[in-house]
Protein backbone atom coordinates (compact mmCIF):
# COMPACT_ATOMS: atom_id res chain seq x y z
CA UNK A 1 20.61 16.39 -6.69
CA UNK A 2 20.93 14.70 -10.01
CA UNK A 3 17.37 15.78 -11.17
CA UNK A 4 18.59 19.69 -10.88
CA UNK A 5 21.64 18.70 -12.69
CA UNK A 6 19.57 17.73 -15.51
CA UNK A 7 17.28 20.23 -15.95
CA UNK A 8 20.07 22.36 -15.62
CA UNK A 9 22.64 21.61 -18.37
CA UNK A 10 20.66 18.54 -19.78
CA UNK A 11 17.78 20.20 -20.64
CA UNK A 12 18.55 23.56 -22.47
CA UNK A 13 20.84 21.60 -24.80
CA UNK A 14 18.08 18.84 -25.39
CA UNK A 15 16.05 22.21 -25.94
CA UNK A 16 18.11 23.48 -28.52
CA UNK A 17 18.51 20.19 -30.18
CA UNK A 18 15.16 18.58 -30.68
CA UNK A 19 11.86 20.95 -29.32
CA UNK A 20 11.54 22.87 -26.48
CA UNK A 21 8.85 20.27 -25.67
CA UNK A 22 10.70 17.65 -24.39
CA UNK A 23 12.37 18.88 -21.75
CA UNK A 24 8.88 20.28 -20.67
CA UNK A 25 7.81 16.38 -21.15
CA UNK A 26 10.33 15.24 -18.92
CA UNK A 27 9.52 17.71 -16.37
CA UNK A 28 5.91 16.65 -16.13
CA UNK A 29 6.65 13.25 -16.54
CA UNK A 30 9.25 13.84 -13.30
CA UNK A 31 6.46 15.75 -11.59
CA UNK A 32 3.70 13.08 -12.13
CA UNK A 33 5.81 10.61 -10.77
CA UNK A 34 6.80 12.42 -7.86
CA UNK A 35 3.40 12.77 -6.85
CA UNK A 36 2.32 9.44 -7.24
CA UNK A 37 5.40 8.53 -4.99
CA UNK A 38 3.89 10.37 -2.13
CA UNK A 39 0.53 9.43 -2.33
CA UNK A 40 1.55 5.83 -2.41
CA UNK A 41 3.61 6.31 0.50
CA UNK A 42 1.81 8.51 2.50
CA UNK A 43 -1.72 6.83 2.17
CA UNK A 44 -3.28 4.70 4.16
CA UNK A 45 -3.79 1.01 2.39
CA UNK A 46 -6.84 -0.24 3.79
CA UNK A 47 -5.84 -1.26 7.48
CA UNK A 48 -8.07 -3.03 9.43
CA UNK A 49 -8.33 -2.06 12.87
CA UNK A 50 -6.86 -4.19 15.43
CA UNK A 51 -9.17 -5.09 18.42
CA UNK A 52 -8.03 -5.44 22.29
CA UNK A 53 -9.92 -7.96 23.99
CA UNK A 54 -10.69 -7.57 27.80
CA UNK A 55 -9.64 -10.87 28.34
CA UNK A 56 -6.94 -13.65 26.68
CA UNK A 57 -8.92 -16.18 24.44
CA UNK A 58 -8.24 -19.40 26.27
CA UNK A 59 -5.09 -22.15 25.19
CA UNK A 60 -6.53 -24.69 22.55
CA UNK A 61 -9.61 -22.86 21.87
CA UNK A 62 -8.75 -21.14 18.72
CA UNK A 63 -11.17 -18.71 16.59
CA UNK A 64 -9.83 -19.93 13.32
CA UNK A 65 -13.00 -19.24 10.54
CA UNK A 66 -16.38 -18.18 10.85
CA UNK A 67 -18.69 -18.39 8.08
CA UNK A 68 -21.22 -15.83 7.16
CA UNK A 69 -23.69 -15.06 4.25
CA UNK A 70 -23.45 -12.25 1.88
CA UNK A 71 -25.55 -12.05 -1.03
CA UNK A 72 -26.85 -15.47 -0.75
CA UNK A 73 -22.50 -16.81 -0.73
CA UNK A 74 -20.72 -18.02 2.53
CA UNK A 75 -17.67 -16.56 3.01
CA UNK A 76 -15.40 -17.89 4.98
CA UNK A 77 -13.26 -15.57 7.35
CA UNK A 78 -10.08 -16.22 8.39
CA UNK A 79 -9.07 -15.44 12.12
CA UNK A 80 -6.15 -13.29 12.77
CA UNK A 81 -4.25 -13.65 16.19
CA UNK A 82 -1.99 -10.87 16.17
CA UNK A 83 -5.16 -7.85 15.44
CA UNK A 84 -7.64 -10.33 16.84
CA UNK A 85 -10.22 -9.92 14.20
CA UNK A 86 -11.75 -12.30 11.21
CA UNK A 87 -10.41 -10.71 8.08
CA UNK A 88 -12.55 -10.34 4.72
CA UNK A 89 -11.46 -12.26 1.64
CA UNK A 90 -8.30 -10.81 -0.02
CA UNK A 91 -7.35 -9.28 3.51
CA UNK A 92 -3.90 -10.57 4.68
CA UNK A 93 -1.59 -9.30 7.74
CA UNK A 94 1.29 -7.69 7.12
CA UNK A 95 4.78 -8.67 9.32
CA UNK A 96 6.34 -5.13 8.69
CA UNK A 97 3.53 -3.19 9.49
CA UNK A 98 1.79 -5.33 11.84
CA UNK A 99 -1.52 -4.75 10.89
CA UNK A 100 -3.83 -6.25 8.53
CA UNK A 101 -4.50 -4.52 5.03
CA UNK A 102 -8.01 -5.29 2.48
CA UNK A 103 -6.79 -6.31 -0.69
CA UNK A 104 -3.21 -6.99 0.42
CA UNK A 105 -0.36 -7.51 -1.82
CA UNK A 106 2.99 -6.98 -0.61
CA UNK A 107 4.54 -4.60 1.68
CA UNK A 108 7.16 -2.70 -0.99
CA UNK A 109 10.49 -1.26 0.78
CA UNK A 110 10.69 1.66 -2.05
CA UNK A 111 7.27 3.41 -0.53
CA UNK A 112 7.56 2.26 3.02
CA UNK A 113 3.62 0.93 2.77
CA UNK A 114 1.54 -1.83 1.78
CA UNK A 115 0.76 -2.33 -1.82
């Protein structure tokens, strides 16, 4: 809406004004950004696959960390009820998306996805 209405009447006067490069600027600066909207929005973020267990973990018995060796470091991973899996460092589970994400952020409402 507002974008044609700028390129329409905005941009031949801006044209005639200054240099017919900036309104060709502003178009790939509109296009670039565009893009980089969808493939932010429409790309996956890193989830980890949630895994269904045959059978309920028992009450009180909790899988909380387990510790493992990488590169001569323990790591320690963190358990995660809801996609019943230890997550690697950095890895965090998401309430909107219910699903854990590697390198987490936030989950931003603009894009609809993980950051």
């Amino acid at each position: 809406g507002g974008c044609c209405l700028f390129f329409a009447f905005v941009c031949p006067d801006l044209a005639a004004r200054t240099s017919p490069l900036v309104p060709v600027s502003v178009l790939v600066g509109y296009a670039l950004s565009a893009l980089l909207l969808m493939l932010t929005a429409f790309r996956d973020p890193g989830s980890i696959e949630p895994q269904r267990l045959k059978q309920q973990p028992q009450r009180g018995h909790r899988y909380t960390v387990r510790e493992v060796q990488v590169r001569g470091h323990t790591l320690e991973l963190k358990y995660c009820e809801s996609c019943n899996v230890h997550r690697p460092p950095r890895a965090s589970h998401c309430r909107e998306c219910d699903r854990c994400v590697m390198k987490w952020d936030h989950h931003c409402p603009w894009v609809g996805n993980c950051i």
